[in-house]
PDB file of N, CA and C in Angstrom:
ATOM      1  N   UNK A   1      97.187  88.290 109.931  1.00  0.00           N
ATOM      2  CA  UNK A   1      97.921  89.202 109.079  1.00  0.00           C
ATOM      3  C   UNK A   1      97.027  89.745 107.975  1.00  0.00           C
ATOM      4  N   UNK A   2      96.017  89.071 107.618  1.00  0.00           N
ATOM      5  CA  UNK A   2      95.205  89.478 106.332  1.00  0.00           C
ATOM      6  C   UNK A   2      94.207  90.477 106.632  1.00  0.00           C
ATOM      7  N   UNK A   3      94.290  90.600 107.803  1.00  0.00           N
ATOM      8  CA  UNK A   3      92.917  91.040 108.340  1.00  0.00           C
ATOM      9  C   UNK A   3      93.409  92.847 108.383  1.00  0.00           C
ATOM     10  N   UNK A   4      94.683  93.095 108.516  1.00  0.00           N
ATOM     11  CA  UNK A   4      95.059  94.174 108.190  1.00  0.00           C
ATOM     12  C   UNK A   4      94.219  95.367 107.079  1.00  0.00           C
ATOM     13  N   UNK A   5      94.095  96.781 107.709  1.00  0.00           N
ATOM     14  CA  UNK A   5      93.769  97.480 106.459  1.00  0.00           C
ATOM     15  C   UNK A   5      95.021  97.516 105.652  1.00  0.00           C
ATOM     16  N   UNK A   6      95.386  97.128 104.676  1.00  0.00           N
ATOM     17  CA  UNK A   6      96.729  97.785 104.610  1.00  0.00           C
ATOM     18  C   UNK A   6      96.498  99.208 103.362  1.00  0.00           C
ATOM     19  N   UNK A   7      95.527  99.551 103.271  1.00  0.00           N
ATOM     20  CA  UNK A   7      94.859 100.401 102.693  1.00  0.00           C
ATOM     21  C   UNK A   7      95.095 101.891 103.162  1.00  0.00           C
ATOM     22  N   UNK A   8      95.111 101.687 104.381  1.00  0.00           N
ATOM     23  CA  UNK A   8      96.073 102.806 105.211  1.00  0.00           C
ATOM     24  C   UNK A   8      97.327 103.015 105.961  1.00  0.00           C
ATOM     25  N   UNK A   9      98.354 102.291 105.264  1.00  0.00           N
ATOM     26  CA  UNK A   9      99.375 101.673 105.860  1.00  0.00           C
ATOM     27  C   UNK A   9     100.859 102.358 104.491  1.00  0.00           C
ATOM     28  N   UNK A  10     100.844 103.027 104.867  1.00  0.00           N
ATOM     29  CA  UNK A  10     102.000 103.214 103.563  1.00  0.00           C
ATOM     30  C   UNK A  10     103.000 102.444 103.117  1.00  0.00           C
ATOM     31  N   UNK A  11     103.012 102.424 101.999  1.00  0.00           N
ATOM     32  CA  UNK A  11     104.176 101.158 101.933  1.00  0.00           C
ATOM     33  C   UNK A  11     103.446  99.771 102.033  1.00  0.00           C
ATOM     34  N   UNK A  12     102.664  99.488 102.455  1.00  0.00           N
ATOM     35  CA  UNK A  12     101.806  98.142 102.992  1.00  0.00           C
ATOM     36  C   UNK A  12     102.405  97.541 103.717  1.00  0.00           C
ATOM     37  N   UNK A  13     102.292  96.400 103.717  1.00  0.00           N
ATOM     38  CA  UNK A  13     102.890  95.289 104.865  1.00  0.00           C
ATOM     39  C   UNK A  13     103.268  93.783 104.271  1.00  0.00           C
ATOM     40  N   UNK A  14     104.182  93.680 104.990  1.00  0.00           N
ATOM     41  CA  UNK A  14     104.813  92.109 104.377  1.00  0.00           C
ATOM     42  C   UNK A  14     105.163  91.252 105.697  1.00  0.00           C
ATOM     43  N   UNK A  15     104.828  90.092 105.312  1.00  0.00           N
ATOM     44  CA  UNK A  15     104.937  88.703 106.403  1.00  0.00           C
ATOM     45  C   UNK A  15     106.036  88.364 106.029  1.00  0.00           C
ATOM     46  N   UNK A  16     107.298  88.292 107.042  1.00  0.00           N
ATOM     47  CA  UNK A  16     108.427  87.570 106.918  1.00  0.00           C
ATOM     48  C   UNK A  16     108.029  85.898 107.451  1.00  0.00           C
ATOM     49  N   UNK A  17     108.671  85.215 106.705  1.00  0.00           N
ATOM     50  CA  UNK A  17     108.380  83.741 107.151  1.00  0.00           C
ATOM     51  C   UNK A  17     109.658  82.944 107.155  1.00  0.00           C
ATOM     52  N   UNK A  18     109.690  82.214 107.801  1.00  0.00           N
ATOM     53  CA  UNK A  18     111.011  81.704 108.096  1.00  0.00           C
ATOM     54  C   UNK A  18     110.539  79.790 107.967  1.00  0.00           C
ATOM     55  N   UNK A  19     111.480  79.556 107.221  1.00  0.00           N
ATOM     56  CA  UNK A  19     110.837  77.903 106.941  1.00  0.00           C
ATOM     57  C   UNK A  19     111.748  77.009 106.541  1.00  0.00           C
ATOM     58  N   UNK A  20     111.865  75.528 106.998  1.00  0.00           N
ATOM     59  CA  UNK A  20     113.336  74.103 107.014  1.00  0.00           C
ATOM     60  C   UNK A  20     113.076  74.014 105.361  1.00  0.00           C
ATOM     61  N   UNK A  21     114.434  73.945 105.349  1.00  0.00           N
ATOM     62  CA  UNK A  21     114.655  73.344 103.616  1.00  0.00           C
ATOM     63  C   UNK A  21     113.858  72.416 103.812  1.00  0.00           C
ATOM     64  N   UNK A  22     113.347  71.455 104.471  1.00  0.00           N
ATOM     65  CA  UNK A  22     112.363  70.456 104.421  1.00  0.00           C
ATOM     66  C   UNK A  22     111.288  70.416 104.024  1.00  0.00           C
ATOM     67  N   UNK A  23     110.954  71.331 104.232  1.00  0.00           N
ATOM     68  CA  UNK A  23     109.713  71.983 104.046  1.00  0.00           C
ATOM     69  C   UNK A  23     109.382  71.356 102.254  1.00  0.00           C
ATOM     70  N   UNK A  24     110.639  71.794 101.411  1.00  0.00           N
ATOM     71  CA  UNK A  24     110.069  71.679  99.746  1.00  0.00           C
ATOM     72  C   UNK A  24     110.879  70.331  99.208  1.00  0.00           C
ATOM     73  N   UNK A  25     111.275  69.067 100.055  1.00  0.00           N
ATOM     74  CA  UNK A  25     111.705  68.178 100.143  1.00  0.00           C
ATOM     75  C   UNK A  25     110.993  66.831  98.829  1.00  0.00           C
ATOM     76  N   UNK A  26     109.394  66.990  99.721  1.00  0.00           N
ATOM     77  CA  UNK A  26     108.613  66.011  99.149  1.00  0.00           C
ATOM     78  C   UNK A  26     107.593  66.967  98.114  1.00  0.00           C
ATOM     79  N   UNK A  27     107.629  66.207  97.002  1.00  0.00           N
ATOM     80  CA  UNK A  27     106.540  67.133  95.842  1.00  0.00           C
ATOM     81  C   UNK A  27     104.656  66.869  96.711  1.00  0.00           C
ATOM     82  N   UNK A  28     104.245  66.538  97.966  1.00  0.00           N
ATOM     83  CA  UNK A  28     102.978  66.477  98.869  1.00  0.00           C
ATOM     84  C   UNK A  28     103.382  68.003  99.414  1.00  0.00           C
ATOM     85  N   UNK A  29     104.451  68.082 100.174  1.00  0.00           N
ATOM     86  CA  UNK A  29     105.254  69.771 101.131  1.00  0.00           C
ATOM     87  C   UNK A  29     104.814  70.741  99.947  1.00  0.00           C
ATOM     88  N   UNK A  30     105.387  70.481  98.863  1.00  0.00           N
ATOM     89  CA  UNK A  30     105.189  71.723  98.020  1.00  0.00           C
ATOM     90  C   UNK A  30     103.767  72.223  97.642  1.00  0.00           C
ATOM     91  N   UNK A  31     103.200  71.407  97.396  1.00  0.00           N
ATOM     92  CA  UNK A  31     101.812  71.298  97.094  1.00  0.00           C
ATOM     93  C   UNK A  31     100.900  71.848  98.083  1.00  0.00           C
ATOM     94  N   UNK A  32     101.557  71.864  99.425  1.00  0.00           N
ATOM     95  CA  UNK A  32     100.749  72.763 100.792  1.00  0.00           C
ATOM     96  C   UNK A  32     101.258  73.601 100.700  1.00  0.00           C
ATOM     97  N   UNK A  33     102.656  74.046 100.492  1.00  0.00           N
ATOM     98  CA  UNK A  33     103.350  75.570 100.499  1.00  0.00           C
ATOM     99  C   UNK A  33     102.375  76.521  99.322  1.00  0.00           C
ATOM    100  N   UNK A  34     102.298  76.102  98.406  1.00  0.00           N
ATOM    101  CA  UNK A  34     101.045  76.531  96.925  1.00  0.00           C
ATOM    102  C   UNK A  34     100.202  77.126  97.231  1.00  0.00           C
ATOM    103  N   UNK A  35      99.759  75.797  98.201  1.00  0.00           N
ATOM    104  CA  UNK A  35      97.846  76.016  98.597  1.00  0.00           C
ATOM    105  C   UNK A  35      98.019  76.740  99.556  1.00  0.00           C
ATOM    106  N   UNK A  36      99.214  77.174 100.366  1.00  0.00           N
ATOM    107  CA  UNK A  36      98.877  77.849 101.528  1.00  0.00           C
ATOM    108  C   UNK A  36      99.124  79.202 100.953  1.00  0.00           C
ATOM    109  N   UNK A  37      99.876  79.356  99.954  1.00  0.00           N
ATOM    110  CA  UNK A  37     100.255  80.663  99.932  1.00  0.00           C
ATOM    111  C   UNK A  37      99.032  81.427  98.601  1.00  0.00           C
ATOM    112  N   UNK A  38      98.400  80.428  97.758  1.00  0.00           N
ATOM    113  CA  UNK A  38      97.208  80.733  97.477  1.00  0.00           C
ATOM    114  C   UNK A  38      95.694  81.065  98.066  1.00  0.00           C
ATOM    115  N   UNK A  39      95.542  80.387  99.019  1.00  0.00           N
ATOM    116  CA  UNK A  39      94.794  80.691  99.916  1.00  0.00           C
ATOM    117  C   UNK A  39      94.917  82.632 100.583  1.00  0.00           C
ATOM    118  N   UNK A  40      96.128  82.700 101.106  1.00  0.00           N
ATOM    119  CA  UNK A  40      97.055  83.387 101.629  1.00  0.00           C
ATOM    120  C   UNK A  40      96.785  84.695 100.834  1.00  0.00           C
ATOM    121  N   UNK A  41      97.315  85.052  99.327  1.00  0.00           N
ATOM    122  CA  UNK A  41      96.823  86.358  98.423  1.00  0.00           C
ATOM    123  C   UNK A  41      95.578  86.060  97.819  1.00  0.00           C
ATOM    124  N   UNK A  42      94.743  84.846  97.607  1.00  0.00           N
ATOM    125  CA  UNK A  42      93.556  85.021  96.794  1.00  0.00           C
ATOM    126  C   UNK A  42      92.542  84.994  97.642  1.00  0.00           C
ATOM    127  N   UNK A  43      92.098  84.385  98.405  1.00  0.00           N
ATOM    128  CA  UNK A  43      91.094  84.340  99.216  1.00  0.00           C
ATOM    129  C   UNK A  43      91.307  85.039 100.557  1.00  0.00           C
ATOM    130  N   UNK A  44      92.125  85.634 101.492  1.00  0.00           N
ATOM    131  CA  UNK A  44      92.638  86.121 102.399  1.00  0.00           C
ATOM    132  C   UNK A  44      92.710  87.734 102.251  1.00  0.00           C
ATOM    133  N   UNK A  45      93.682  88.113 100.791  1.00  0.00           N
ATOM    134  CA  UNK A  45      94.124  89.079  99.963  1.00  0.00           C
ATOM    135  C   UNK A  45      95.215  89.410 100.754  1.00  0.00           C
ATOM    136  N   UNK A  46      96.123  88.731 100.958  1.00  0.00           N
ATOM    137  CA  UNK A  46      97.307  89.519 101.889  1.00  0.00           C
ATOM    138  C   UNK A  46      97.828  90.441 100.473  1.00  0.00           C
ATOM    139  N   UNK A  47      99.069  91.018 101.085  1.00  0.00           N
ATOM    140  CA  UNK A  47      99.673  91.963 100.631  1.00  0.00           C
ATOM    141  C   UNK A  47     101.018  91.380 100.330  1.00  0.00           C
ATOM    142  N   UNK A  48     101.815  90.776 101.212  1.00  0.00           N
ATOM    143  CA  UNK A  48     103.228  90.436 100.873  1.00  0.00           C
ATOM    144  C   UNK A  48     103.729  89.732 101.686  1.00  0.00           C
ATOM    145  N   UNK A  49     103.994  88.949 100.822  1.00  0.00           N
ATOM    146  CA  UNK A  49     105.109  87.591 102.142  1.00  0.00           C
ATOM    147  C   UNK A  49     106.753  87.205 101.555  1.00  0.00           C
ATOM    148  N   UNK A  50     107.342  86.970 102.214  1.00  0.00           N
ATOM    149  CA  UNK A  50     108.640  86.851 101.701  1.00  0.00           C
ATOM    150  C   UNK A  50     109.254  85.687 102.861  1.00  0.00           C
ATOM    151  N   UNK A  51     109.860  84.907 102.127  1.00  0.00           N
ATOM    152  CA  UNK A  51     110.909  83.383 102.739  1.00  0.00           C
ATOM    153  C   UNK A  51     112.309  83.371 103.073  1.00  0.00           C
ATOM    154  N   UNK A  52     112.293  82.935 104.063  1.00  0.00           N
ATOM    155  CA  UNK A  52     114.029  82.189 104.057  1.00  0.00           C
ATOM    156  C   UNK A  52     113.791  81.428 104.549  1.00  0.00           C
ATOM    157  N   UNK A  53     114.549  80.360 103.416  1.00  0.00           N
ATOM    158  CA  UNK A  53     114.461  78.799 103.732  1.00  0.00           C
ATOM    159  C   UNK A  53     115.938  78.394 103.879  1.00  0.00           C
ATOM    160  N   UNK A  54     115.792  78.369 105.358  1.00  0.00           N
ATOM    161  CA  UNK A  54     117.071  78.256 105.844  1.00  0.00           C
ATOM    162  C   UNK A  54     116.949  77.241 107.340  1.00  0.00           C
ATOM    163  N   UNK A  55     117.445  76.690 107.701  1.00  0.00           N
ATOM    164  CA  UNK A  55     117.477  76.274 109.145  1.00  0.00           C
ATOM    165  C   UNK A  55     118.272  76.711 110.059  1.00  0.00           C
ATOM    166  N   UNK A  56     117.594  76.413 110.846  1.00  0.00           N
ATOM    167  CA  UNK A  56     118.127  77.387 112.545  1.00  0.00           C
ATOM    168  C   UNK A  56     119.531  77.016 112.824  1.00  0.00           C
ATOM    169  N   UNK A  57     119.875  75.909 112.799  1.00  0.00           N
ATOM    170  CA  UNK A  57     121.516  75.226 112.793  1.00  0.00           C
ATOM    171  C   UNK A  57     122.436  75.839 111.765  1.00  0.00           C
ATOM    172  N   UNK A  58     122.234  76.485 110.704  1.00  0.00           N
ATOM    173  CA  UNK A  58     122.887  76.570 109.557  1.00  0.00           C
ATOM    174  C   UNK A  58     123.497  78.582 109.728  1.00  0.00           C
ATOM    175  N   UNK A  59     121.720  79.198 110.223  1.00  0.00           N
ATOM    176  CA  UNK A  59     122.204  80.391 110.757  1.00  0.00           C
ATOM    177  C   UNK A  59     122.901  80.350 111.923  1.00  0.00           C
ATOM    178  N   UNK A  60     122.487  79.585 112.506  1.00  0.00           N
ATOM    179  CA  UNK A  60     123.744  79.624 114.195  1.00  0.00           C
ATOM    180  C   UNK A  60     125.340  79.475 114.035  1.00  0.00           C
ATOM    181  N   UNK A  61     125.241  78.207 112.535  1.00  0.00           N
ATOM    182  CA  UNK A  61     126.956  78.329 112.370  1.00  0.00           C
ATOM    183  C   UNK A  61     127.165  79.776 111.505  1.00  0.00           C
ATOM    184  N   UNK A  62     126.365  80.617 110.586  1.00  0.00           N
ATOM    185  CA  UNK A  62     126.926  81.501 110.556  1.00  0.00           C
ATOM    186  C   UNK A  62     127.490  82.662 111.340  1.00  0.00           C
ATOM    187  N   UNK A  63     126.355  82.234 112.224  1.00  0.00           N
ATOM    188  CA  UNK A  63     126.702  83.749 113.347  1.00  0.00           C
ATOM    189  C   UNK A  63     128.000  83.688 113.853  1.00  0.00           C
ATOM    190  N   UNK A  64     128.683  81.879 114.377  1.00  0.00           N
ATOM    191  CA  UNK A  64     129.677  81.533 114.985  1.00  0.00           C
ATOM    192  C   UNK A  64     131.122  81.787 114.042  1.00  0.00           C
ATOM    193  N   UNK A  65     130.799  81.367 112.650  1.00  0.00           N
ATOM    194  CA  UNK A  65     131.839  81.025 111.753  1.00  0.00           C
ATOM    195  C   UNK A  65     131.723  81.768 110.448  1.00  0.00           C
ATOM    196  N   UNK A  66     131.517  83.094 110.227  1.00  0.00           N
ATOM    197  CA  UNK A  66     130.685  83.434 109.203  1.00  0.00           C
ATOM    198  C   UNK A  66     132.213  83.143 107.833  1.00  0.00           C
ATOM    199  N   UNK A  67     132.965  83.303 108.073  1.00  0.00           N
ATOM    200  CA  UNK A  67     134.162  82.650 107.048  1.00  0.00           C
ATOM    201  C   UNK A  67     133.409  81.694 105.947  1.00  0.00           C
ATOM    202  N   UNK A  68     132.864  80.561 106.810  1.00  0.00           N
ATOM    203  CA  UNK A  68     132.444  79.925 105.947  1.00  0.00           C
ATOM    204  C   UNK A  68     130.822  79.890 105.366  1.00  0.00           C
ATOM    205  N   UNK A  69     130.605  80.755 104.911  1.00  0.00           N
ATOM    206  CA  UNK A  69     128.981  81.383 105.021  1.00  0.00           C
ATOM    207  C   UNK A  69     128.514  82.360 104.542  1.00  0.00           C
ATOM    208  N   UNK A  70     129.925  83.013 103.728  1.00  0.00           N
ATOM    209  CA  UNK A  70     129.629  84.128 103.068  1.00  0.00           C
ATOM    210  C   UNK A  70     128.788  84.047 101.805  1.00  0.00           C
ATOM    211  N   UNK A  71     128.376  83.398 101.386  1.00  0.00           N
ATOM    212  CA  UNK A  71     127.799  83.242 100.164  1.00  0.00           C
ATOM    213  C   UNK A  71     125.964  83.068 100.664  1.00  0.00           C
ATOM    214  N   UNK A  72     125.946  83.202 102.058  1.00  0.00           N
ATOM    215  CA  UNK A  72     124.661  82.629 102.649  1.00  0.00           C
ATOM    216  C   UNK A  72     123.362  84.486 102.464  1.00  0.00           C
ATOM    217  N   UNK A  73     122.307  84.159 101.994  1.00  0.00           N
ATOM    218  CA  UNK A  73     121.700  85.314 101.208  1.00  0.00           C
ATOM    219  C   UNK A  73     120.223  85.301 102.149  1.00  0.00           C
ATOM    220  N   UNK A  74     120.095  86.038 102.770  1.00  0.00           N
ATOM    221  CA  UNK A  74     118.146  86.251 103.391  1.00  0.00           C
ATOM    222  C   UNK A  74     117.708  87.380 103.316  1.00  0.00           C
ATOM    223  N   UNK A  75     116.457  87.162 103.608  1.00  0.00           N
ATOM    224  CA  UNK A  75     115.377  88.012 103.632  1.00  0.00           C
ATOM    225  C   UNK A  75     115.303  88.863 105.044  1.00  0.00           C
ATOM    226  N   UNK A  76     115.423  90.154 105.055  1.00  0.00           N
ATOM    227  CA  UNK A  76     115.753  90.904 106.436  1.00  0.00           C
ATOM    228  C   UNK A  76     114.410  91.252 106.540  1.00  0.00           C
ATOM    229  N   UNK A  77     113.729  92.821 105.718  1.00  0.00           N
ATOM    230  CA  UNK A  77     112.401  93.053 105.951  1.00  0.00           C
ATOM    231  C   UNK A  77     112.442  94.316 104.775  1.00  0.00           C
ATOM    232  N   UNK A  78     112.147  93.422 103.625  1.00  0.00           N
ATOM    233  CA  UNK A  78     111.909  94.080 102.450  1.00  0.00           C
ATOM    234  C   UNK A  78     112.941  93.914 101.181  1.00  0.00           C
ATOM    235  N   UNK A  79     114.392  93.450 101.719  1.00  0.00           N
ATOM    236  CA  UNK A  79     115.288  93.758 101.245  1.00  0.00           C
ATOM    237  C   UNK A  79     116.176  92.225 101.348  1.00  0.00           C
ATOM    238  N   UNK A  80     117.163  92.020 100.992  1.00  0.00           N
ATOM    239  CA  UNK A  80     117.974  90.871 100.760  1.00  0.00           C
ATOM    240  C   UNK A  80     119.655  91.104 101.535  1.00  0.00           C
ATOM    241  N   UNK A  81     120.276  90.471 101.920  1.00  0.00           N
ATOM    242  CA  UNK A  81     121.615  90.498 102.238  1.00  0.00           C
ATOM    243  C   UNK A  81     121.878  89.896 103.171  1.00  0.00           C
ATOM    244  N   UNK A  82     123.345  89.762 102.837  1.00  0.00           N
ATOM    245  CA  UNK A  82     124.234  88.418 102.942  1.00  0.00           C
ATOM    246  C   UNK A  82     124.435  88.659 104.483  1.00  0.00           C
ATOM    247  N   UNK A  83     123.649  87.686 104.585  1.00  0.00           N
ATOM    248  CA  UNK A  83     124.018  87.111 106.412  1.00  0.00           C
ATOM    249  C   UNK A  83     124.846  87.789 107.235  1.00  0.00           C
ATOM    250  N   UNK A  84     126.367  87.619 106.709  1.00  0.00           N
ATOM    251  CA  UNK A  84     127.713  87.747 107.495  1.00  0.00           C
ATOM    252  C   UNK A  84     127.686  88.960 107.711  1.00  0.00           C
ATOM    253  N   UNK A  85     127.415  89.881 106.893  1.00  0.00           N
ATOM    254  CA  UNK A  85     127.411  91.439 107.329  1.00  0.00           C
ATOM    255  C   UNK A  85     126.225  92.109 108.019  1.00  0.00           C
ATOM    256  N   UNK A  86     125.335  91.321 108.357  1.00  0.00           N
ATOM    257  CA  UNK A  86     124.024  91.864 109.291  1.00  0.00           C
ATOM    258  C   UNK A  86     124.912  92.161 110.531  1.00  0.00           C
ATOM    259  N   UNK A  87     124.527  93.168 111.008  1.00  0.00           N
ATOM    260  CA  UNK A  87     124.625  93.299 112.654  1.00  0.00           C
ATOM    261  C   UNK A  87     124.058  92.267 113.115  1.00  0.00           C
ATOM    262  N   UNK A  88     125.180  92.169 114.587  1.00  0.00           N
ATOM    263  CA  UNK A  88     124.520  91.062 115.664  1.00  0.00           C
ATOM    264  C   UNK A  88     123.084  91.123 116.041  1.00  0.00           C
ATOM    265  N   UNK A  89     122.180  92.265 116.528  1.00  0.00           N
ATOM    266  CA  UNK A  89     121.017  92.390 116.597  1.00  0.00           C
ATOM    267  C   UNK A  89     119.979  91.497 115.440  1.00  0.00           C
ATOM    268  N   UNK A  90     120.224  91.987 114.235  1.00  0.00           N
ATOM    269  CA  UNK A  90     119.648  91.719 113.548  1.00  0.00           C
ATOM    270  C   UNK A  90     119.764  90.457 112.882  1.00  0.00           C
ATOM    271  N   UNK A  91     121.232  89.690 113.020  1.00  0.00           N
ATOM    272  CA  UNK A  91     120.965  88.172 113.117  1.00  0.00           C
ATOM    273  C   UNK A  91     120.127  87.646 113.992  1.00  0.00           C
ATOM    274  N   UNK A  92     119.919  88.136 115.071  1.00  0.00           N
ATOM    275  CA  UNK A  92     119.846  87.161 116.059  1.00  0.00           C
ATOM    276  C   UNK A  92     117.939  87.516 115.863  1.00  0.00           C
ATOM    277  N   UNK A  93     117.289  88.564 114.891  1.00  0.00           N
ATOM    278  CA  UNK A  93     116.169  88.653 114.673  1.00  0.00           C
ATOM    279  C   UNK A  93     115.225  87.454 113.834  1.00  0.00           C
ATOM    280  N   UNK A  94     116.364  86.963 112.630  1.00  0.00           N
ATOM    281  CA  UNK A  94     116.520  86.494 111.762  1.00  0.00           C
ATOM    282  C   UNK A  94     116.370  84.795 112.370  1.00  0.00           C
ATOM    283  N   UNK A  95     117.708  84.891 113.210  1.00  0.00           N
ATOM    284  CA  UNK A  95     117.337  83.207 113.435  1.00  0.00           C
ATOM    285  C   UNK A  95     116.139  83.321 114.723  1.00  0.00           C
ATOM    286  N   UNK A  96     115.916  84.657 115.359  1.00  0.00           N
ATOM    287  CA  UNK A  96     114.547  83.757 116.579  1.00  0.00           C
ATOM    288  C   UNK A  96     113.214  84.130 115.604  1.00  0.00           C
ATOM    289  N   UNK A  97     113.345  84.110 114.664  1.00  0.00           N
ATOM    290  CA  UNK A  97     111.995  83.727 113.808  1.00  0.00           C
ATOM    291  C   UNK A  97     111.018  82.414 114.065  1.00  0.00           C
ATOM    292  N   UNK A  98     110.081  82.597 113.826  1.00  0.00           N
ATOM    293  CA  UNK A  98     109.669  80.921 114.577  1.00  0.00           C
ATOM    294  C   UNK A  98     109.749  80.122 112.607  1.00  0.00           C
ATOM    295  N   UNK A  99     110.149  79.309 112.853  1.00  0.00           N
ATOM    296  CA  UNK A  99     110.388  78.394 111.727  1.00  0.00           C
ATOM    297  C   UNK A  99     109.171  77.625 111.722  1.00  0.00           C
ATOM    298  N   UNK A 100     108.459  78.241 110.302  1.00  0.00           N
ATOM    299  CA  UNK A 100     107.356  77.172 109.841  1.00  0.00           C
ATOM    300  C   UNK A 100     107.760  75.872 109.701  1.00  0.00           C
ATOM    301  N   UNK A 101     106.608  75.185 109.583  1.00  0.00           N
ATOM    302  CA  UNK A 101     106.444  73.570 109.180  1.00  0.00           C
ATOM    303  C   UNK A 101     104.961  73.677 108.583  1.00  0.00           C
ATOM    304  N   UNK A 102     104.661  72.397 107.588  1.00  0.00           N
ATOM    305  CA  UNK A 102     103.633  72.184 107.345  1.00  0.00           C
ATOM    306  C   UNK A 102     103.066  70.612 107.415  1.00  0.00           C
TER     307      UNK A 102
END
């Protein structure tokens, strides 16, 4: 992703990342999420990354049950909004994200 010009890219470019609440569990997890995402704009120079820290089970019950889920908030591609009202397409973009780990 870094390797991008984004120099000729209008608008630039942003890495959606998809990652388990687990992930920021243990204060060791956080400390790689840091270094990775420092690494990532300082030495790399990306341009833009953006999270949902969400798990794959949690979007699947929204897709099924969104009643209870309305309050549930992600990252689409640039922009923010509430789960329940995404089109089906675009949930189903959302949860086949590949879910980091570190």
């Amino acid at each position: 992703m870094s390797k991008l010009d984004t120099g000729r890219i209008t608008g630039g470019v942003l890495l959606n990342q998809k990652v388990n609440p687990q992930i920021l569990a243990r204060p060791e997890d956080r400390a790689k999420l840091i270094a990775m995402l420092r690494a990532f704009f300082n030495r790399l120079h990306g341009f833009h990354v953006q999270y949902n820290v969400v798990d794959r089970a949690i979007l699947l019950d929204a897709q099924a049950h969104p009643e209870r889920h309305r309050d549930l908030i992600v990252r689409v591609a640039g922009y923010s909004a509430f789960f329940v009202v995404l089109s089906k397409q675009t949930q189903d973009d959302i949860i086949a994200r590949t879910e980091q780990t570190l």
